[in-house]
Protein backbone atom coordinates (compact mmCIF):
# COMPACT_ATOMS: atom_id res chain seq x y z
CA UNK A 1 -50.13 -5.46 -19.32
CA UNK A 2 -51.88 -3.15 -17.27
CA UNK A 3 -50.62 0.07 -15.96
CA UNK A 4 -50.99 -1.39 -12.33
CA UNK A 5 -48.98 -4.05 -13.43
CA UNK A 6 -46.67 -1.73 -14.77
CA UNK A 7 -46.03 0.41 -12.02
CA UNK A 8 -45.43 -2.69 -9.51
CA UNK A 9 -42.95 -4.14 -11.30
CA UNK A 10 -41.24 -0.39 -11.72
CA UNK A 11 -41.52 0.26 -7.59
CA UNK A 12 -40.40 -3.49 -7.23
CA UNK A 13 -37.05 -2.80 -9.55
CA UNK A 14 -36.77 0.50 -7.78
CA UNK A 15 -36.90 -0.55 -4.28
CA UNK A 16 -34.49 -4.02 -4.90
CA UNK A 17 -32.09 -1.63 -6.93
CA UNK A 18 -32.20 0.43 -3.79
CA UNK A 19 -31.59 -2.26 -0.99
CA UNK A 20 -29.08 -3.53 -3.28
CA UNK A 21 -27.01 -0.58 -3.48
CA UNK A 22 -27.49 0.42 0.38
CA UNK A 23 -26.27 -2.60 0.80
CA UNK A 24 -23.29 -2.60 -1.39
CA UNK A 25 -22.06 0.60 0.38
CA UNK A 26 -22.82 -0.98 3.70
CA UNK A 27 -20.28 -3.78 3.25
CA UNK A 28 -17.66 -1.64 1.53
CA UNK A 29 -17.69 0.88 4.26
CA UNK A 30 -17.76 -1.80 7.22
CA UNK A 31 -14.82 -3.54 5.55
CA UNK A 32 -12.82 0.14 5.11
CA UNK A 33 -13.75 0.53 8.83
CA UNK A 34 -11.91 -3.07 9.76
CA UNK A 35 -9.40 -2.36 7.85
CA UNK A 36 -8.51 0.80 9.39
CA UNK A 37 -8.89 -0.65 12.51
CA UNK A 38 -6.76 -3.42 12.11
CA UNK A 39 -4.03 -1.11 10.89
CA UNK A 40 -4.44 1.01 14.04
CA UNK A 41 -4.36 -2.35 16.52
CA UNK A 42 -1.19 -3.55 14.43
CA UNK A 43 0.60 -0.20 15.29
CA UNK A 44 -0.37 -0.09 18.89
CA UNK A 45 1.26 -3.72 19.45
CA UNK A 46 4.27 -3.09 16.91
CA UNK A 47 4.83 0.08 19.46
CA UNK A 48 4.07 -2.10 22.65
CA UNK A 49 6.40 -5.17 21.37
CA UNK A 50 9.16 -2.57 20.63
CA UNK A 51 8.89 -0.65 23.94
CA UNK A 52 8.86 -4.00 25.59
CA UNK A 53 12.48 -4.88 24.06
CA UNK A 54 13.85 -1.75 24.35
CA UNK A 55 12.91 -1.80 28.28
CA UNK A 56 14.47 -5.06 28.37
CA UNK A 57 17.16 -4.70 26.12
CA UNK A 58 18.88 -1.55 25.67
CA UNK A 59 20.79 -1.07 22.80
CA UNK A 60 20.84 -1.21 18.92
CA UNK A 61 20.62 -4.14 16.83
CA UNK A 62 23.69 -5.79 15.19
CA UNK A 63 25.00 -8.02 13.85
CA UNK A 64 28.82 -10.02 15.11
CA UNK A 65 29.98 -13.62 13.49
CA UNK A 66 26.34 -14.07 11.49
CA UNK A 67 24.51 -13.84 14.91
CA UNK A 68 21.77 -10.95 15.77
CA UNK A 69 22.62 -8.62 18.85
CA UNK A 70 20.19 -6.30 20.56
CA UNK A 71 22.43 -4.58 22.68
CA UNK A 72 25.27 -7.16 24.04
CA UNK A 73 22.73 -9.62 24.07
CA UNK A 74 22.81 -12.57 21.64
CA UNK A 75 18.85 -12.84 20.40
CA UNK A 76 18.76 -16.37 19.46
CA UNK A 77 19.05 -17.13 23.05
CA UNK A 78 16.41 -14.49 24.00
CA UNK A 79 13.47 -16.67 23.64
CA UNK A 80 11.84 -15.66 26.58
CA UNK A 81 11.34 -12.34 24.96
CA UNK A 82 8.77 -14.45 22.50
CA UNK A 83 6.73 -15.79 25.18
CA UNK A 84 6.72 -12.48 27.10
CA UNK A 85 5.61 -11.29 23.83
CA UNK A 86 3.38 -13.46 23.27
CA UNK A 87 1.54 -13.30 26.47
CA UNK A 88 0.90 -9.58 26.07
C-alpha cells in the first residue's frame, strides 16, 4: 500500500467519523429541544384547561357520597366541560 493510499483511507475515516458524530449531536440536541418544548406546550394547556374550570366552576374539588364536586357542581354531569376542553 502506497502512502497515497494510505492517507485516503485516513481523510476518508476522518471525515465519516466526523459527519457521524455531527450528526449524533444533531439528533440528540433536536430531540432535547422537542422535548423541552413539549413540556412547555403541556404546561401552557394544563394552565389554560385549569383557568377554564375555575372560570366556570368556582370552587374546590371534593368529594360527597363517592361522587367528584368542583364547587357545588357534580362533575360527572359536567361533560360539556370535556368538549369545551377539547375544542380549545
Amino acid at each position: 500500500m502506497g502512502i497515497r493510499i494510505k492517507l485516503l483511507i485516513f481523510v476518508t475515516v476522518v471525515f465519516v467519523f466526523g459527519v457521524v458524530s455531527v450528526g449524533s449531536f444533531s439528533i440528540y440536541r433536536i430531540y432535547n429541544e422537542v422535548i423541552n418544548s413539549s413540556h412547555e406546550k403541556l404546561n401552557s394547556d394544563l394552565k389554560l384547561g385549569q383557568a377554564f374550570l375555575n372560570e366556570k366552576l368556582p370552587g374546590e374539588w371534593s368529594t360527597h357520597d363517592g361522587s367528584l364536586y368542583k364547587g357545588n357542581e357534580k362533575w360527572q354531569a359536567l361533560r360539556y366541560v370535556f368538549r369545551r376542553l377539547l375544542k380549545l
